[in-house]
Protein backbone atom coordinates (compact mmCIF):
# COMPACT_ATOMS: atom_id res chain seq x y z
CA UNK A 1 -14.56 -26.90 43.04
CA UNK A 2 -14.37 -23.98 40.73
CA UNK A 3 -11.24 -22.06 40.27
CA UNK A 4 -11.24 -18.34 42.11
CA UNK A 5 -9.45 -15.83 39.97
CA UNK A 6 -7.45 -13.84 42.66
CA UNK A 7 -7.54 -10.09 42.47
CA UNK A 8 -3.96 -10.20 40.62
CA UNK A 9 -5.48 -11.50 37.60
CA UNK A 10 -9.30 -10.14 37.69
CA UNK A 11 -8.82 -6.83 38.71
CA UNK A 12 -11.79 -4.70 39.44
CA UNK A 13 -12.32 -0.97 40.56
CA UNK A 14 -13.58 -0.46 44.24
CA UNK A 15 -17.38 -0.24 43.15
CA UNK A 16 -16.67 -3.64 41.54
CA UNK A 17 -16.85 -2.76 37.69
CA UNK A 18 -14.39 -4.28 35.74
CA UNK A 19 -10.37 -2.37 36.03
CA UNK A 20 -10.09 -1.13 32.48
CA UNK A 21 -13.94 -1.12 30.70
CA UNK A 22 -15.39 0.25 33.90
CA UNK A 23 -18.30 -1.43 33.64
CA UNK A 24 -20.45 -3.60 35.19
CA UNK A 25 -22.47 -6.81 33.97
CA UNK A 26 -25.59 -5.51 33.73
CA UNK A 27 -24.29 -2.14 31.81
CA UNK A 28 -23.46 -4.35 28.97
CA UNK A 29 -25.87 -5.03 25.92
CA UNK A 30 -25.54 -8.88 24.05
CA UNK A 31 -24.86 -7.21 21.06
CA UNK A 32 -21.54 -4.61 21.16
CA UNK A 33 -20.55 -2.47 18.32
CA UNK A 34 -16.93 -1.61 18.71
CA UNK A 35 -14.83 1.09 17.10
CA UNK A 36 -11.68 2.23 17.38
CA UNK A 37 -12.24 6.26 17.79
CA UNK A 38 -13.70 7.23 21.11
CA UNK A 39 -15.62 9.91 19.30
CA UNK A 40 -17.48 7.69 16.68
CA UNK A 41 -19.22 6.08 19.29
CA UNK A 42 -21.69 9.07 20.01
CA UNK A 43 -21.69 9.30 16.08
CA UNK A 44 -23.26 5.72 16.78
CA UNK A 45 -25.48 5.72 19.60
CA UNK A 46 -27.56 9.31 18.26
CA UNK A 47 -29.63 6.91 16.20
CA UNK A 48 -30.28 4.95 19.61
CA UNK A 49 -33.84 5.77 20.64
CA UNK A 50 -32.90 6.07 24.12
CA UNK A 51 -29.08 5.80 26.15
CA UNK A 52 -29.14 4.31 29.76
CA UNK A 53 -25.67 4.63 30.47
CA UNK A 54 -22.57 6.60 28.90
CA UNK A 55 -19.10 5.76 30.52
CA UNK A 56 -15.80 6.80 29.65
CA UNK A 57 -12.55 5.53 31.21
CA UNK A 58 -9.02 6.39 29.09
CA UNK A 59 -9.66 5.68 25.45
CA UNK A 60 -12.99 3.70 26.11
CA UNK A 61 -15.95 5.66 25.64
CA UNK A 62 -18.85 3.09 26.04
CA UNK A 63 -23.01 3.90 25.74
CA UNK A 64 -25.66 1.06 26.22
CA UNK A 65 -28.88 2.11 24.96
CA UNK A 66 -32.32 0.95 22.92
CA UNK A 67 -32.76 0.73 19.12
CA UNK A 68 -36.41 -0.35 18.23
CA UNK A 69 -37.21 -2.44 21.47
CA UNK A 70 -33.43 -4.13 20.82
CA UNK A 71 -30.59 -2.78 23.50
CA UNK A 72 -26.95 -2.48 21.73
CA UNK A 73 -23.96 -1.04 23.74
CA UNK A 74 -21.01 0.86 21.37
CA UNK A 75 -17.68 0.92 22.60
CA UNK A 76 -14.51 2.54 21.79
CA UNK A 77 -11.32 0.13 21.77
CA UNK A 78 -8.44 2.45 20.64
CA UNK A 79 -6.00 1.36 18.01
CA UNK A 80 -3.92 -1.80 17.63
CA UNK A 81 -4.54 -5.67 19.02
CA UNK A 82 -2.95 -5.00 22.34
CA UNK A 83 -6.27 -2.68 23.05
CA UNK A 84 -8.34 -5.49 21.49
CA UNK A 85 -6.64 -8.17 23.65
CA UNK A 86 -7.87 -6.23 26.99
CA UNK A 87 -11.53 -5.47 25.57
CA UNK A 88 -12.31 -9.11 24.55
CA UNK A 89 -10.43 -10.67 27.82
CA UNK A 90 -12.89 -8.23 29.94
CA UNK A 91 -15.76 -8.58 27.41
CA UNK A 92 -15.54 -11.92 28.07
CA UNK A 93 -15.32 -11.59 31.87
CA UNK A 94 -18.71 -9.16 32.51
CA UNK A 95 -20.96 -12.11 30.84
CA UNK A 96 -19.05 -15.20 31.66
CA UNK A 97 -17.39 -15.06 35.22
CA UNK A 98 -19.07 -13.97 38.26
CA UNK A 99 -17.34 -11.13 39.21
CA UNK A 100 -18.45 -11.61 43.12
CA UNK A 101 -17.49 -15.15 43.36
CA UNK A 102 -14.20 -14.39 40.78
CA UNK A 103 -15.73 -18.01 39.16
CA UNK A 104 -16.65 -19.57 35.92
CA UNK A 105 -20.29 -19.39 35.08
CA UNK A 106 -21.94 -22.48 34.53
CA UNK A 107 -23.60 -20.94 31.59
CA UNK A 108 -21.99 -19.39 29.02
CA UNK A 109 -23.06 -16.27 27.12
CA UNK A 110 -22.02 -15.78 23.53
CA UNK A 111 -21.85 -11.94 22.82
CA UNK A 112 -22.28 -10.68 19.28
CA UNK A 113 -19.15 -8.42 18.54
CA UNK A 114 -19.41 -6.09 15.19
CA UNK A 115 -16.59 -4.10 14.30
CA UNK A 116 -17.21 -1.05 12.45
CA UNK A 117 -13.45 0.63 11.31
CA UNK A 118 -11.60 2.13 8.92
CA UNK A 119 -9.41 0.42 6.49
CA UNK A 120 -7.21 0.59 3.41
CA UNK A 121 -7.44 -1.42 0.38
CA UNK A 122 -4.69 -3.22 -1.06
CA UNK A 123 -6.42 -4.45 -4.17
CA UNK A 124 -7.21 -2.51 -7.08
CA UNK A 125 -10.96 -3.63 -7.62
CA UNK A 126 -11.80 -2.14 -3.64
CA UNK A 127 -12.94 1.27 -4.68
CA UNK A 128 -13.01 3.80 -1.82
CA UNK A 129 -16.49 4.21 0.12
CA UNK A 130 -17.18 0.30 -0.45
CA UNK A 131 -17.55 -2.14 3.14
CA UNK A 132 -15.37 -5.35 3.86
CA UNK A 133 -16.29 -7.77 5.68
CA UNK A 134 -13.56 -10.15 6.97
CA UNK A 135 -13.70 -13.61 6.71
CA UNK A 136 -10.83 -14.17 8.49
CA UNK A 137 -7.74 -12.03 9.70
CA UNK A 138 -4.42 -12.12 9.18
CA UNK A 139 -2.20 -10.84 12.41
CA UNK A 140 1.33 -9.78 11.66
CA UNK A 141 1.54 -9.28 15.37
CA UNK A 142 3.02 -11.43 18.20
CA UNK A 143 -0.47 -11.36 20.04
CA UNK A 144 -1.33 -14.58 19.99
CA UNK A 145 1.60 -16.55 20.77
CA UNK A 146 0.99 -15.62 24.11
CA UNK A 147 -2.20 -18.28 24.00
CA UNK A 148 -2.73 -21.36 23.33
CA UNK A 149 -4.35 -22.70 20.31
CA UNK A 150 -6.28 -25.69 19.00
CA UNK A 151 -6.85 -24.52 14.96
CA UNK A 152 -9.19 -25.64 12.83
CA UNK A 153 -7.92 -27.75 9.49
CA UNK A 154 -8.62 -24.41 7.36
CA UNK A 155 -7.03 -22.29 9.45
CA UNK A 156 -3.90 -24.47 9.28
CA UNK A 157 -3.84 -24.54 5.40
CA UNK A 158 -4.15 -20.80 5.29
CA UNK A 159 -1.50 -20.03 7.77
CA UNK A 160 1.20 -22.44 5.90
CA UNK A 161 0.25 -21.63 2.57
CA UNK A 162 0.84 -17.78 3.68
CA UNK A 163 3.49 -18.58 5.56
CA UNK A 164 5.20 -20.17 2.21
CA UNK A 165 3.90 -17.27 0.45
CA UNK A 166 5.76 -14.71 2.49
CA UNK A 167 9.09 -16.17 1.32
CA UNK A 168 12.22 -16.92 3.90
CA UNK A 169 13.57 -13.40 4.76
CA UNK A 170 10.13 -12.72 6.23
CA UNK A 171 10.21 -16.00 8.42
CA UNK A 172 10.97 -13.84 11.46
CA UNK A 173 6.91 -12.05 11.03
CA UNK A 174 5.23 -15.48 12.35
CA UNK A 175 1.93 -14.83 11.26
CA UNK A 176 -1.28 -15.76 12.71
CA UNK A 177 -4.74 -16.33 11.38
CA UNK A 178 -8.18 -15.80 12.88
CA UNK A 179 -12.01 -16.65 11.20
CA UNK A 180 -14.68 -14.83 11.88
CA UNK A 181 -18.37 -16.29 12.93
CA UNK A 182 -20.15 -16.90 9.54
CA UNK A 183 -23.76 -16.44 10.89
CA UNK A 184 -22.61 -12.69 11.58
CA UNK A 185 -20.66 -12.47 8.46
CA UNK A 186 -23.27 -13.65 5.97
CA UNK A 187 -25.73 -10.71 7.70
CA UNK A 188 -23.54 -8.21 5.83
CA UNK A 189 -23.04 -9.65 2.84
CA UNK A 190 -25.22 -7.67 0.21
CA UNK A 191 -23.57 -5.04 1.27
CA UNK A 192 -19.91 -5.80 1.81
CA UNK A 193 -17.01 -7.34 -0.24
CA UNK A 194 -16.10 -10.46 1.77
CA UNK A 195 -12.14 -10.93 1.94
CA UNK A 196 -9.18 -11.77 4.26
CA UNK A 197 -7.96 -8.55 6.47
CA UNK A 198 -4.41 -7.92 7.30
CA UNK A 199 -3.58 -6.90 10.86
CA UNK A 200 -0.25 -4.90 11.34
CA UNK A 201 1.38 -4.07 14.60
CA UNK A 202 1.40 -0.41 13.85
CA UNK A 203 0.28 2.15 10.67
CA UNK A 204 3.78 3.28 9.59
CA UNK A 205 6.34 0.66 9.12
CA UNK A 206 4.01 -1.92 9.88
CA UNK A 207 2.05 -1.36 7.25
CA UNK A 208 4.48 -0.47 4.55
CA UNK A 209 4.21 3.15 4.52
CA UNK A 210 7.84 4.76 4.20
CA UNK A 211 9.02 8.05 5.70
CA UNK A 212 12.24 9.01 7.12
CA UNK A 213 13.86 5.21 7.48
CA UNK A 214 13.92 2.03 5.47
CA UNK A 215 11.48 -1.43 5.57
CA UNK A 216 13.27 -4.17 6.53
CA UNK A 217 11.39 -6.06 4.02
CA UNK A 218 10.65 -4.10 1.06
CA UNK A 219 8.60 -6.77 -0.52
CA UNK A 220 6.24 -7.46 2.00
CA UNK A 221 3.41 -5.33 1.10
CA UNK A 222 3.26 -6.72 -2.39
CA UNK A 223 3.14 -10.06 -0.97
CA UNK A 224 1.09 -9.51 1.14
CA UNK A 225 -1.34 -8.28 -1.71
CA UNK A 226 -0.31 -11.19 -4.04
CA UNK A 227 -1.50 -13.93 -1.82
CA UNK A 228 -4.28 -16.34 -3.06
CA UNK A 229 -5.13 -19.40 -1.77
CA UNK A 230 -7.90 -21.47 -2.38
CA UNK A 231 -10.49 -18.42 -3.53
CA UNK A 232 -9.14 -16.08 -0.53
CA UNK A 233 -6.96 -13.20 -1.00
CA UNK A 234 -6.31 -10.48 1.16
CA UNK A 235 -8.53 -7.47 0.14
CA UNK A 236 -7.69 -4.73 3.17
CA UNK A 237 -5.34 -4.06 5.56
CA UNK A 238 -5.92 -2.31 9.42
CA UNK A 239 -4.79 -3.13 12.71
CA UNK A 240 -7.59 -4.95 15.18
CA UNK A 241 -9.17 -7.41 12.81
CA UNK A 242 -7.25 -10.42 13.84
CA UNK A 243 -7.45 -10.24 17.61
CA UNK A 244 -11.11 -10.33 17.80
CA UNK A 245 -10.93 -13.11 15.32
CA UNK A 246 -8.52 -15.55 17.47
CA UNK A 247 -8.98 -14.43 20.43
CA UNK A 248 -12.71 -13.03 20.40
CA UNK A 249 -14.58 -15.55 18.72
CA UNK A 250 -11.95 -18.92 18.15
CA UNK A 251 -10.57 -18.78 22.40
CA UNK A 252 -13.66 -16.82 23.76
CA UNK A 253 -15.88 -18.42 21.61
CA UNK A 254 -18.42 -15.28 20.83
CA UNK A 255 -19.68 -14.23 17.31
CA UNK A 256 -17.58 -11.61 15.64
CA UNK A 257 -18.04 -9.65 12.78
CA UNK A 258 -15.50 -7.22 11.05
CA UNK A 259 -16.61 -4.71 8.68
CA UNK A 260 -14.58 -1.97 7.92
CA UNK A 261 -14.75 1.05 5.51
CA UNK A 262 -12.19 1.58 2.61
CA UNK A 263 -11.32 5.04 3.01
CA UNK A 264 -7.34 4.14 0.90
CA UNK A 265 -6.48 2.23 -1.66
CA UNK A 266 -2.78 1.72 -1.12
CA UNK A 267 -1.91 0.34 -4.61
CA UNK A 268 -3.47 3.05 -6.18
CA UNK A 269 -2.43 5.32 -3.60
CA UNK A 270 -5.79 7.47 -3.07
CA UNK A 271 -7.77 8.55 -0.36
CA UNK A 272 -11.50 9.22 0.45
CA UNK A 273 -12.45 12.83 0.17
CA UNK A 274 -15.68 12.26 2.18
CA UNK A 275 -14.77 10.38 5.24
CA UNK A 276 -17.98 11.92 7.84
CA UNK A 277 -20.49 11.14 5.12
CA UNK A 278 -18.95 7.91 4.43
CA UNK A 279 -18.57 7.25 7.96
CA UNK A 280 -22.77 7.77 8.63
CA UNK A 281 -23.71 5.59 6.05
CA UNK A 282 -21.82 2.47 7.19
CA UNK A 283 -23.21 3.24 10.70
CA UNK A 284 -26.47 3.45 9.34
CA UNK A 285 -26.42 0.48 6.90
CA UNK A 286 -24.58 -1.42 10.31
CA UNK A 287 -27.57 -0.97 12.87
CA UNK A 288 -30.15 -1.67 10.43
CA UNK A 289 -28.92 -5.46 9.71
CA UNK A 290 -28.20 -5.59 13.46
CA UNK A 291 -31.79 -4.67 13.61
CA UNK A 292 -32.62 -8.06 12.43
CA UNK A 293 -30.26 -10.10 14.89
């Protein structure tokens, strides 16, 4: 007998859309664009030759809608993993659990996630305006101990071999890693800089960035930027990368893609003067490889 998921733990709205998306199964596209600005998903979905639906409920703006004969929806997530961690979990739900029934599908549906973001550089070669696309992110988070995890052999030797690599007054950040789905990777790649993405917890602190206080541990950042292991280093540094990672595409199993603008480079401490136009071109460049999905 299949398990019921109680109300408790699926919670939907009265008209039966899902509590914190809004949506409903058939409002959703197989292919979802996210990004973390609720505003920069109308700066996506223009180029959509037609928009079925446009919902909005706190900071997530969705529209589902028709690019040359394909349908796409774009969705806002907000900042951080703890956003990330809801929109996967009920990403997951609208394709994979029957939300009249509250039961597993026998079927499952692998959605293709893209993230299109923002991002800072923390290598010297990243010039502002170029793409990233993550091969695997790096959470400095405590998302993820929350689930449980079978890793894969690579992911193990990049974990310990950062883990070393952070040094023992940073034992108390327990790092986790995520990999991202290769078939969705390699569509981006001549235009993109592959490289590992670092996921902080916040943008200040989190992330290195000093105002009025002091780091608890000064050298993190250039660690952080040192780190090379077996040809990977880690080229950029934001804050949703790693959830959809590990939890989007390793526990939910669906294809996920990062790619994220460099608008900083934090070693050289500069910052894009052109962020719309740079912005429009990425979106552009984004939909027409998804074009070919």
């Amino acid at each position: 007998m299949s398990t019921i998921f109680p109300e408790s733990e699926l919670i939907l709205k009265p008209d039966g859309a899902i509590y914190h998306l809004n949506l409903h199964p058939e409002e959703l596209a197989d292919t979802v664009i996210i990004v973390g600005d609720p505003a920069r998903v109308a700066k996506v979905s223009k180029y959509f030759d037609s928009i079925e639906l446009k919902k909005q409920n706190r900071e997530i703006n969705t529209h589902t809608g028709m690019l040359r004969g394909k349908r796409l929806t774009v969705m806002s997530t907000g900042m951080g993993t703890d956003n990330i961690e809801i929109c996967m979990n009920e990403l997951d739900a609208l394709v994979n659990i029957d939300l009249k029934t509250r039961t597993l599908k026998d079927k499952l549906t692998k959605l293709n996630i893209v993230r299109l973001g923002t991002s800072g550089a923390l290598q010297t070669d990243i010039p502002l305006g170029s793409y990233v696309a993550s091969t695997h992110g790096v959470g400095l988070d405590v998302l993820m101990s929350y689930y449980k995890r079978q890793l894969s052999a690579e992911v193990q030797d990049l974990t310990a071999a950062f883990l070393k690599h952070l040094g023992d007054d940073a034992q108390n950040i327990r790092p986790y890693i995520g990999a991202g789905s290769t078939n969705l990777i390699d569509l981006f790649q001549d235009k993109c800089i592959k490289g590992m993405t670092a996921t902080g917890a916040g943008f200040y602190a989190a992330q290195g960035r000093v105002l009025r206080y002091e780091l608890a541990i000064p050298q993190l950042m250039d660690r952080i930027e040192s780190f090379s292991h077996n040809g990977h280093r880690i080229t950029n540094f934001e804050m949703e990368t790693s959830a959809i990672y590990a939890l989007g595409a390793e526990l939910l199993g669906h294809n996920c893609c990062s790619i994220n603008l460099i608008i900083a480079n934090r070693p050289l401490k500069t910052f894009t003067k052109d962020l719309d136009a740079k912005m429009e071109e990425m979106i552009q460049m984004a939909l027409e490889k998804l074009m070919s999905l």
